[in-house]
N, C-alpha and C. Protein backbone atom coordinates (compact mmCIF):
# COMPACT_ATOMS: atom_id res chain seq x y z
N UNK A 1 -14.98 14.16 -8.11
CA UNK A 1 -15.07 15.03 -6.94
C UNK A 1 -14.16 16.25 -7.10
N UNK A 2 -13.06 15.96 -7.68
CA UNK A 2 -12.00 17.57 -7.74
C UNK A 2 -11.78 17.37 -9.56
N UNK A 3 -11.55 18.52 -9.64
CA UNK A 3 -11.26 19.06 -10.79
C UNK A 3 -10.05 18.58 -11.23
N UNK A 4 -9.05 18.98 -10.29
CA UNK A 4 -7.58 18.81 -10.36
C UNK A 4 -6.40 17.65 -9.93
N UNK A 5 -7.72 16.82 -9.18
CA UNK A 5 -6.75 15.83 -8.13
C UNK A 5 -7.12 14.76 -8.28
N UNK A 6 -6.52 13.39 -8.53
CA UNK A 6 -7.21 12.12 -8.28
C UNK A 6 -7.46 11.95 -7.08
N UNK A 7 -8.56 11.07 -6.91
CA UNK A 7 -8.94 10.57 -6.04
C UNK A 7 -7.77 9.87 -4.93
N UNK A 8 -6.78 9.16 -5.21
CA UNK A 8 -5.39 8.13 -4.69
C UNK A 8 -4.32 9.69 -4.67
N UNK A 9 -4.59 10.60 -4.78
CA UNK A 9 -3.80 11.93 -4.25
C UNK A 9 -3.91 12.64 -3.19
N UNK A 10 -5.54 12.11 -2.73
CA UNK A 10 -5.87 12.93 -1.34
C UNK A 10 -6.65 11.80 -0.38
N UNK A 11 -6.26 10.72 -0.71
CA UNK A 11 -6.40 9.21 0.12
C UNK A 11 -5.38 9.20 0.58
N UNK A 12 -5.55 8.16 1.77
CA UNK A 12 -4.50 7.94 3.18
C UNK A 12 -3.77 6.98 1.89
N UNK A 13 -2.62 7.41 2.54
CA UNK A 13 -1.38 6.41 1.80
C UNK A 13 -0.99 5.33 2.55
N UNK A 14 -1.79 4.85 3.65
CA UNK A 14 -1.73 3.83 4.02
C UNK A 14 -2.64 2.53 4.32
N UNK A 15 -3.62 3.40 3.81
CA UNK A 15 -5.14 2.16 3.67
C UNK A 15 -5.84 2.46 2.00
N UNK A 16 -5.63 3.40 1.76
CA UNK A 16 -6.08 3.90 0.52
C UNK A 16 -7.50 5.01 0.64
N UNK A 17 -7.63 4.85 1.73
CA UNK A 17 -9.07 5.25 2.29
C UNK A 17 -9.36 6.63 2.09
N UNK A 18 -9.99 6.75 1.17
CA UNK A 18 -11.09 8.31 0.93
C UNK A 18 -11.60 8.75 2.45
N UNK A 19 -11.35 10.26 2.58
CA UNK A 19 -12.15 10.94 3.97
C UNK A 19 -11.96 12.23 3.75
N UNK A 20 -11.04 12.75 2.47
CA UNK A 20 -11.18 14.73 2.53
C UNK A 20 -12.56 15.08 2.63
N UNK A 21 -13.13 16.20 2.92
CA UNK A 21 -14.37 16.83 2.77
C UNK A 21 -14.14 17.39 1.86
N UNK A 22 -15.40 17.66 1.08
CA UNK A 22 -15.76 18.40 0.05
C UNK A 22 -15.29 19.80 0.32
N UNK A 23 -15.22 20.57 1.28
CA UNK A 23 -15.11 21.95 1.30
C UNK A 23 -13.46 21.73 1.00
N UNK A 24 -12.49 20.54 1.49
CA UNK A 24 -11.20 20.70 1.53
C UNK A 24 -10.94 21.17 0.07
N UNK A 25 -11.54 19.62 -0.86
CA UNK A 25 -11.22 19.23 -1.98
C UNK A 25 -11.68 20.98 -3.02
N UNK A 26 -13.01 21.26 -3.02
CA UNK A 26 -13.10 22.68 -3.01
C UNK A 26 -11.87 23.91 -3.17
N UNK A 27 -11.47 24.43 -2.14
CA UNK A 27 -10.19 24.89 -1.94
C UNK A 27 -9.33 24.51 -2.41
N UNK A 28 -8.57 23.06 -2.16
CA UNK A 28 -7.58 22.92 -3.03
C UNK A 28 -7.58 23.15 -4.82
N UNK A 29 -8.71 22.33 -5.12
CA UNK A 29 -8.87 23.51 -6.54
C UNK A 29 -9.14 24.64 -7.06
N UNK A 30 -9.57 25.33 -5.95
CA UNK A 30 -9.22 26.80 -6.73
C UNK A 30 -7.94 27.05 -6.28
N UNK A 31 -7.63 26.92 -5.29
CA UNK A 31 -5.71 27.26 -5.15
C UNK A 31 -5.04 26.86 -6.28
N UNK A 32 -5.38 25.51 -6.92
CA UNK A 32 -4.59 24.87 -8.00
C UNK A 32 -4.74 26.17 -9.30
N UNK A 33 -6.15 26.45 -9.40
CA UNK A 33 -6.71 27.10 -10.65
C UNK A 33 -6.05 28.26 -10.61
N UNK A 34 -6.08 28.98 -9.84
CA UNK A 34 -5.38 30.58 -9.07
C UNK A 34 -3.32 30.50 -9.63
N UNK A 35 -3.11 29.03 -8.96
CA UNK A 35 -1.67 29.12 -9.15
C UNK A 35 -1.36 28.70 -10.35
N UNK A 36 -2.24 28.23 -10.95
CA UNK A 36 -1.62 28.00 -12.55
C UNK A 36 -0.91 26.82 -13.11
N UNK A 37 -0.19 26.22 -11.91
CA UNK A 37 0.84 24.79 -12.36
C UNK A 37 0.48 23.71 -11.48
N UNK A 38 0.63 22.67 -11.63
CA UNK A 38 0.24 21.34 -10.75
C UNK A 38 0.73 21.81 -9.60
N UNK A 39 0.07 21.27 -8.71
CA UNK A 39 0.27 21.58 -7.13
C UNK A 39 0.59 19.80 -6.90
N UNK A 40 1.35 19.38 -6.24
CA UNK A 40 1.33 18.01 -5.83
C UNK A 40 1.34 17.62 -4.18
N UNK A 41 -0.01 17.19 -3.98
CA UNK A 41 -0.45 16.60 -2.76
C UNK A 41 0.46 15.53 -1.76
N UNK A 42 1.72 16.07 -0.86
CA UNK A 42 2.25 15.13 -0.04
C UNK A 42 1.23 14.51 0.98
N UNK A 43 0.18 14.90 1.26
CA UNK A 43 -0.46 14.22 2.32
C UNK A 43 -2.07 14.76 2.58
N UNK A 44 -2.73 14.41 2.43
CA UNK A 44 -3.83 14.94 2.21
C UNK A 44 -4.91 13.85 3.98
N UNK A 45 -5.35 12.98 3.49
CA UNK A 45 -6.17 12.24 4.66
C UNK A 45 -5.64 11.24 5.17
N UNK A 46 -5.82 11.35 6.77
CA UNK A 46 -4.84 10.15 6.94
C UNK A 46 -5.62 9.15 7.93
N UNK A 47 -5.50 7.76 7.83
CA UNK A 47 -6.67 7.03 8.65
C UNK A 47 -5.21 7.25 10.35
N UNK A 48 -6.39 7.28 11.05
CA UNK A 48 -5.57 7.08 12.59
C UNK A 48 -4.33 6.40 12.62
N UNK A 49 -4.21 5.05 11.90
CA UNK A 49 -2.78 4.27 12.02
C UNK A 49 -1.82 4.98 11.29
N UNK A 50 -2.29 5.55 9.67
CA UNK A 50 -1.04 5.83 9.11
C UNK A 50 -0.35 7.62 10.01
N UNK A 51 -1.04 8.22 10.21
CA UNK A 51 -1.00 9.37 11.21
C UNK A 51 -0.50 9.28 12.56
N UNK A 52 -0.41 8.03 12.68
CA UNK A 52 0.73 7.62 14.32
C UNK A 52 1.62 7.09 13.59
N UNK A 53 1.76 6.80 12.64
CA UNK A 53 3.14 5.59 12.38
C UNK A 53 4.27 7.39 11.48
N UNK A 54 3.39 8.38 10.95
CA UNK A 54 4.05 9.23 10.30
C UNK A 54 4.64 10.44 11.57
N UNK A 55 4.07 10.45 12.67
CA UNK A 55 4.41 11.17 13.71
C UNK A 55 3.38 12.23 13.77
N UNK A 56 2.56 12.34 13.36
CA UNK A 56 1.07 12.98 13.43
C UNK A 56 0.60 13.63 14.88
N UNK A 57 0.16 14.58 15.40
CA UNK A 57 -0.50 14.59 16.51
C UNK A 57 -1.62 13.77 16.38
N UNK A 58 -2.41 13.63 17.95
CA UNK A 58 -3.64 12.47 17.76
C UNK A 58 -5.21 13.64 17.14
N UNK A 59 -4.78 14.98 17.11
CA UNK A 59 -6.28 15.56 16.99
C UNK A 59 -5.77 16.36 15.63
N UNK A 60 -4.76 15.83 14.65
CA UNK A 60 -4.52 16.32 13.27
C UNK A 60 -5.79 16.61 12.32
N UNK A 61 -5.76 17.35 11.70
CA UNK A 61 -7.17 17.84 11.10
C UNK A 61 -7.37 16.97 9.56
N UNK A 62 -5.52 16.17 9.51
CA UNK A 62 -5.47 15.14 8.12
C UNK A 62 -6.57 13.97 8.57
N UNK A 63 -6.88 13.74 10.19
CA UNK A 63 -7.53 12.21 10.51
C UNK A 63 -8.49 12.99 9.61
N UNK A 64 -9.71 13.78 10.27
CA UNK A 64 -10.77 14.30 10.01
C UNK A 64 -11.12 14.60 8.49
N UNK A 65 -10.18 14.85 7.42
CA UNK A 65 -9.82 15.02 6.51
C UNK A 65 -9.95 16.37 5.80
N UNK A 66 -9.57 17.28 7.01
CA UNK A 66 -9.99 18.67 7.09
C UNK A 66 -8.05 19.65 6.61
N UNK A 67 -7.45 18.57 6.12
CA UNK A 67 -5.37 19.34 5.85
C UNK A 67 -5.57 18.46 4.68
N UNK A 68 -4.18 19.57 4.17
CA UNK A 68 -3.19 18.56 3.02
C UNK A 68 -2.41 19.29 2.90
N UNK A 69 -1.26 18.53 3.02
CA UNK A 69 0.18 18.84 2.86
C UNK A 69 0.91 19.08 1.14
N UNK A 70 0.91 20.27 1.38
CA UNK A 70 1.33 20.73 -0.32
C UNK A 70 2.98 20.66 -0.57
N UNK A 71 3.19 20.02 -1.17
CA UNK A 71 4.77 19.78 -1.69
C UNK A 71 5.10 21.42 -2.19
N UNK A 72 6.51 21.83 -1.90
CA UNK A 72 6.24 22.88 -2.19
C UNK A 72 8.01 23.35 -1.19
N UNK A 73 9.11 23.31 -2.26
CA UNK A 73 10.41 23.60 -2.52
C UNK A 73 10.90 24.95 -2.18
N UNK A 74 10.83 25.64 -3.24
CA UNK A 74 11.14 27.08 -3.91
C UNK A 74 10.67 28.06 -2.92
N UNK A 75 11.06 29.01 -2.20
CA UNK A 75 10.54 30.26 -1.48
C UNK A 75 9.56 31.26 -2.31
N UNK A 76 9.60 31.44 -3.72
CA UNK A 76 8.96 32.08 -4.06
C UNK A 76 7.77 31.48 -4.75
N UNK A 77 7.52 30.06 -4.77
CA UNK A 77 6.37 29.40 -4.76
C UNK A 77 5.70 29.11 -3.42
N UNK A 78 6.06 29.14 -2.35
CA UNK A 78 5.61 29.04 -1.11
C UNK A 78 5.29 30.23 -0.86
N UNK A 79 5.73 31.22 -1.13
CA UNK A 79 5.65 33.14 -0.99
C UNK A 79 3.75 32.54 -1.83
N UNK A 80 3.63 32.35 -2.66
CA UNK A 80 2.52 32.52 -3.60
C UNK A 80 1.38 31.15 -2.99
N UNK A 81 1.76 30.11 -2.73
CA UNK A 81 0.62 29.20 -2.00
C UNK A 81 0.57 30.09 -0.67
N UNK A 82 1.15 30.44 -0.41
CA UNK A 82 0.43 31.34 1.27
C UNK A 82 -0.43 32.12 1.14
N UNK A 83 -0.26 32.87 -0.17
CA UNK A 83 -0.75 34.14 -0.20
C UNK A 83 -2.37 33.36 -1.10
N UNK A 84 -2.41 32.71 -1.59
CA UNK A 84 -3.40 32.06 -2.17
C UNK A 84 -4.48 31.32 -1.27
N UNK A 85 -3.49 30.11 0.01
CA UNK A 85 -4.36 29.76 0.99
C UNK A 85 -4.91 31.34 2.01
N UNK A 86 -4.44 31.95 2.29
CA UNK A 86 -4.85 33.04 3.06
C UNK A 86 -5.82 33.78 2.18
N UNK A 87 -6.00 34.21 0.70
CA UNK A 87 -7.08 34.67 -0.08
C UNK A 87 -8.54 33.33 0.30
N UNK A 88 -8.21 32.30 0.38
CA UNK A 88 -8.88 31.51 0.14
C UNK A 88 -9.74 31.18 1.89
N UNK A 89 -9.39 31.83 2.28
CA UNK A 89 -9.93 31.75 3.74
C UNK A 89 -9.39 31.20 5.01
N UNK A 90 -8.20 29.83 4.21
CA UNK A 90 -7.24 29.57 5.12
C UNK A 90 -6.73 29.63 6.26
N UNK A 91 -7.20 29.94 7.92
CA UNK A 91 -6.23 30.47 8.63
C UNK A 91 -5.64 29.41 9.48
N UNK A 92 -5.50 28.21 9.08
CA UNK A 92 -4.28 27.27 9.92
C UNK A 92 -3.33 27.00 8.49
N UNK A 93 -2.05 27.17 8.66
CA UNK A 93 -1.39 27.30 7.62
C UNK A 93 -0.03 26.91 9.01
N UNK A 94 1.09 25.51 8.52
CA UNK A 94 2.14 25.32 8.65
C UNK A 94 3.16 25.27 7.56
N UNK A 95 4.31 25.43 8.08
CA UNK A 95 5.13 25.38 6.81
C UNK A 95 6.26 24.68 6.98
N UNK A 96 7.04 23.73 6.35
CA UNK A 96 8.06 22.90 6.33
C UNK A 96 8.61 23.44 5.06
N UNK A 97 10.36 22.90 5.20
CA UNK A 97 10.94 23.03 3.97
C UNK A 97 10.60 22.40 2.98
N UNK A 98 9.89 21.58 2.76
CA UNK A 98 9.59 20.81 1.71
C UNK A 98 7.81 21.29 1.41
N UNK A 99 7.18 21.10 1.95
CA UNK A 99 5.99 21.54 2.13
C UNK A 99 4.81 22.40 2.83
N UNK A 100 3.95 22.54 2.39
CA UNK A 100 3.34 23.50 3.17
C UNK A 100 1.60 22.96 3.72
N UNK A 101 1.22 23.17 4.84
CA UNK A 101 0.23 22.49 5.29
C UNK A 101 -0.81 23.26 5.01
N UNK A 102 -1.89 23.23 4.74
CA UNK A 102 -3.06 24.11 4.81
C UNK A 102 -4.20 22.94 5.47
N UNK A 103 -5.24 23.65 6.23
CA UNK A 103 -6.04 23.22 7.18
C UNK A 103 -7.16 24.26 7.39
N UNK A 104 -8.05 23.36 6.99
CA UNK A 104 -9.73 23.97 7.22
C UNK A 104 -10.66 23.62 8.86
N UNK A 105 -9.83 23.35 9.70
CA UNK A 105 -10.63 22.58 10.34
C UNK A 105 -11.05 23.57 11.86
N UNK A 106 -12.38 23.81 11.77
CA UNK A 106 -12.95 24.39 12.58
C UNK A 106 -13.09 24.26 14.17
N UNK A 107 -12.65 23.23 14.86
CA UNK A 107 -12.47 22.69 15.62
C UNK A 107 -11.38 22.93 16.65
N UNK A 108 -10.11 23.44 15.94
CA UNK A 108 -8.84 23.34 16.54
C UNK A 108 -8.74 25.26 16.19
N UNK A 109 -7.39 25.19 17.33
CA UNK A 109 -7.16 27.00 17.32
C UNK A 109 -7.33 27.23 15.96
N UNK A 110 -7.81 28.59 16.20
CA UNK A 110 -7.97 29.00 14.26
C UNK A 110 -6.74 30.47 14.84
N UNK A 111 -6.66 30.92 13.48
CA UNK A 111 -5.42 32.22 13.33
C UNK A 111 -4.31 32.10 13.72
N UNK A 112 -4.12 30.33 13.31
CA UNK A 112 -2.79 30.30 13.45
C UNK A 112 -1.53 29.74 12.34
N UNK A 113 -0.35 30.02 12.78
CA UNK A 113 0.96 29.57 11.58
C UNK A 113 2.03 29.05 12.61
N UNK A 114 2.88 27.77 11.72
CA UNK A 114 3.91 27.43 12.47
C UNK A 114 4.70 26.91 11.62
N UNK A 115 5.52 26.78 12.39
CA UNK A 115 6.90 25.95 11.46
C UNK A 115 6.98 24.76 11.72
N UNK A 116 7.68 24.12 10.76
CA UNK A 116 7.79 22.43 11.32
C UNK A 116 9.46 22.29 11.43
């Protein structure tokens, strides 16, 4: 299904359970291809339980399997996944110190950014 990602990289880490969409999985590899170095997936789909037990809102776009949480340190590698998810059509984009969220999901406010 992805070019770049195993399958147990963008499964709930708490059932094992496959649910990204194809358009996610999509995107995340060309972001990968674009940025050049492994991108590593903190959180990609999450079944309902593991998404309440992690502190999740209940209408997260990880249930649906429409996010994934990109590991992602360095300011000037986060400077460059932003600028990559936003080329890429991107417009729900959060950001934590450790990682960065990107979200396809049509459903929930679109044109938006936040901090965690």
């Amino acid at each position: 299904m992805s070019k770049w990602f195993k399958p147990e990289e963008l499964a709930c880490k708490h059932c094992w359970a496959s649910g990204v969409t194809l358009d996610l999985v999509e995107l995340l590899d060309w972001m990968r291809e674009k940025y050049g170095k492994p991108i590593i997936i903190k959180s990609a789909y999450r079944c309902k339980i593991h998404n309440e037990a992690v502190g999740g809102v209940p209408e997260s776009a990880h249930v649906t399997g429409e996010a994934a949480d990109i590991g992602c340190s360095f300011s000037a590698d986060r400077m460059k996944l932003i600028k990559l998810a936003l080329e890429a059509g991107i417009n729900r984009i959060g950001v934590a110190k450790t990682f960065i969220h990107v979200d396809i999901s049509s459903t929930l406010p679109q044109e938006v950014f936040w901090l965690y």
